[in-house]
N, C-alpha and C. Protein backbone atom coordinates (compact mmCIF):
# COMPACT_ATOMS: atom_id res chain seq x y z
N UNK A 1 58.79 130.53 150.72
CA UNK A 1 57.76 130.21 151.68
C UNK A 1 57.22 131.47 152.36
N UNK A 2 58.12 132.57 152.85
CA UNK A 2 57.41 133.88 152.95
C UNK A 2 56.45 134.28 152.27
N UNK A 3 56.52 134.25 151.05
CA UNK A 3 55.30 135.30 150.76
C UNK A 3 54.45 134.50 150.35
N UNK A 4 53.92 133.11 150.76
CA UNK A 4 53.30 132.10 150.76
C UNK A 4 52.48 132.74 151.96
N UNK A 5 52.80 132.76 153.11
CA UNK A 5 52.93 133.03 154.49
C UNK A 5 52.05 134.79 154.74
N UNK A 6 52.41 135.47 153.64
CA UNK A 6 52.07 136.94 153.70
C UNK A 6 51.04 136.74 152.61
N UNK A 7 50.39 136.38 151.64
CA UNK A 7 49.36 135.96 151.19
C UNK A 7 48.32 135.58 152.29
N UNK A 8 48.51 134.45 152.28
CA UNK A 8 47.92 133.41 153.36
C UNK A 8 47.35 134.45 154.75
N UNK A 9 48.25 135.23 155.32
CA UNK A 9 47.85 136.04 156.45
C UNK A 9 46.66 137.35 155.87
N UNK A 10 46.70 137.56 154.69
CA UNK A 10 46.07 138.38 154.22
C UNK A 10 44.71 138.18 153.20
N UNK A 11 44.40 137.18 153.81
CA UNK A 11 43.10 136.32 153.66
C UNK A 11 43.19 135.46 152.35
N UNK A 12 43.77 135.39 151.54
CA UNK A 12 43.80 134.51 150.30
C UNK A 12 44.24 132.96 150.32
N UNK A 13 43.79 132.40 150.96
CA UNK A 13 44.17 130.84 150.98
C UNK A 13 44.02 129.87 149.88
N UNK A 14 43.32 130.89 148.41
CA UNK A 14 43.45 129.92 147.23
C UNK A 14 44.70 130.15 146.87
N UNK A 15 45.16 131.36 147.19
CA UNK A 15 46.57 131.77 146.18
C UNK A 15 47.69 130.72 147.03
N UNK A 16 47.67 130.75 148.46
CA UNK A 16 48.24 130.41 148.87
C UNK A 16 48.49 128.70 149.17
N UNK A 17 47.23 128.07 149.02
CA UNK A 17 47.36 126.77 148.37
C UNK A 17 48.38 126.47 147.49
N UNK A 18 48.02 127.36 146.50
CA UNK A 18 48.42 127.53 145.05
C UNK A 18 50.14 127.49 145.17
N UNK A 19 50.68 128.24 145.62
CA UNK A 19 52.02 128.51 146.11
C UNK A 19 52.46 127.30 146.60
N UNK A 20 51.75 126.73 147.49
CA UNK A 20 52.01 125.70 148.54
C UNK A 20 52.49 124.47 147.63
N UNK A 21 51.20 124.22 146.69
CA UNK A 21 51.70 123.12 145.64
C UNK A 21 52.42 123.04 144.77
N UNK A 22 52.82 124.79 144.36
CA UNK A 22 53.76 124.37 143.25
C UNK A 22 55.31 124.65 144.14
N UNK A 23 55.41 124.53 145.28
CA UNK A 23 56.13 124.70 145.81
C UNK A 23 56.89 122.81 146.29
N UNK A 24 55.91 122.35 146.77
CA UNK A 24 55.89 121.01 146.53
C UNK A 24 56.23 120.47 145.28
N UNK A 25 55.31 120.67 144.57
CA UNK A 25 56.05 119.78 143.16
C UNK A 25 57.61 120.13 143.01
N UNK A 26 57.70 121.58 143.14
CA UNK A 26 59.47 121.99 142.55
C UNK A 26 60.78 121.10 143.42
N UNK A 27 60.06 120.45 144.33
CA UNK A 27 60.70 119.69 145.59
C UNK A 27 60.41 118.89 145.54
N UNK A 28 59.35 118.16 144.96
CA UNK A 28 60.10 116.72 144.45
C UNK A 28 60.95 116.42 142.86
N UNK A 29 60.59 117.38 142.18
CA UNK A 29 61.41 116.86 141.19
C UNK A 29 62.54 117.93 141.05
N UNK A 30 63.36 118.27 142.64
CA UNK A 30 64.12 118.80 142.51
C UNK A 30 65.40 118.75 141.84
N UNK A 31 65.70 116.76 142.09
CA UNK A 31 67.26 116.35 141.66
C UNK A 31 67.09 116.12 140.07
N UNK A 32 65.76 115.99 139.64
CA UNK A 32 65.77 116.07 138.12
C UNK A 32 66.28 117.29 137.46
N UNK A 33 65.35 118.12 138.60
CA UNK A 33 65.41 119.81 137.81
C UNK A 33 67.13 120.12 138.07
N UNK A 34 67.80 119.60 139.28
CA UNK A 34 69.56 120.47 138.90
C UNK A 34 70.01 119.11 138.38
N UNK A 35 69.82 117.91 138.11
CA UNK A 35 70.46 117.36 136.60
C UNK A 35 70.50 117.57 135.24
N UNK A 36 69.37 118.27 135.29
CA UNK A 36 69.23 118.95 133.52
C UNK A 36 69.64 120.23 134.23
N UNK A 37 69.62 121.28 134.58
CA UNK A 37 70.58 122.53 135.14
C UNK A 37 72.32 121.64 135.04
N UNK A 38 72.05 121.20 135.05
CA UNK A 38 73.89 120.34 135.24
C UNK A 38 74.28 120.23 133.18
N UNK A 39 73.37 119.41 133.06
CA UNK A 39 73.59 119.28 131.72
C UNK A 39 73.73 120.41 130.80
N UNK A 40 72.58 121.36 130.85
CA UNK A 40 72.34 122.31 129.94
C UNK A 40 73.55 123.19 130.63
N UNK A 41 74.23 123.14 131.33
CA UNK A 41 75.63 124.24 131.63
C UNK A 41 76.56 123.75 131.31
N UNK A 42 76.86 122.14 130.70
CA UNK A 42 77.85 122.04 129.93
C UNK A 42 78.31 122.78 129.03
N UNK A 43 79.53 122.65 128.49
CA UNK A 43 79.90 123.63 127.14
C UNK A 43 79.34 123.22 125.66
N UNK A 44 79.03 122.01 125.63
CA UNK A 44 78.03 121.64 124.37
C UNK A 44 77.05 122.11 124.52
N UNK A 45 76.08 122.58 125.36
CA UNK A 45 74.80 123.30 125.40
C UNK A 45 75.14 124.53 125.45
N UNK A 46 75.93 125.50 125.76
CA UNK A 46 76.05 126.77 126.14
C UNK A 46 75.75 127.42 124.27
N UNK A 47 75.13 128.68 124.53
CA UNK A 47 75.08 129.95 123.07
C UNK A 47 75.84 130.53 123.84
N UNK A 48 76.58 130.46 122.42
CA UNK A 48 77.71 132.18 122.67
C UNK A 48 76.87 133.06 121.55
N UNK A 49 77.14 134.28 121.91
CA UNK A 49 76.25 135.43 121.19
C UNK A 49 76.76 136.49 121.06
């Protein structure tokens, strides 16, 4: 959210829209996004290399 904030103060309010919403989206489909983070760190998903 800072440098949302330091954009925004520095006259760019498209970028900072911009930030704003994808900042939003990542927060609502947060509990999706660490259930597949959950899954894909199982040991059946892991590469060894």
């Amino acid at each position: 959210m800072e440098p949302t904030l330091s954009v925004e103060q520095r006259g760019s309010d498209v970028v900072g829209g911009n930030v704003r919403g994808a900042l939003h989206t990542i927060h609502k489909k947060e509990e999706f996004i660490n259930m597949t983070l959950a899954v894909l760190m199982t040991p059946e998903w892991k590469v060894y290399g």
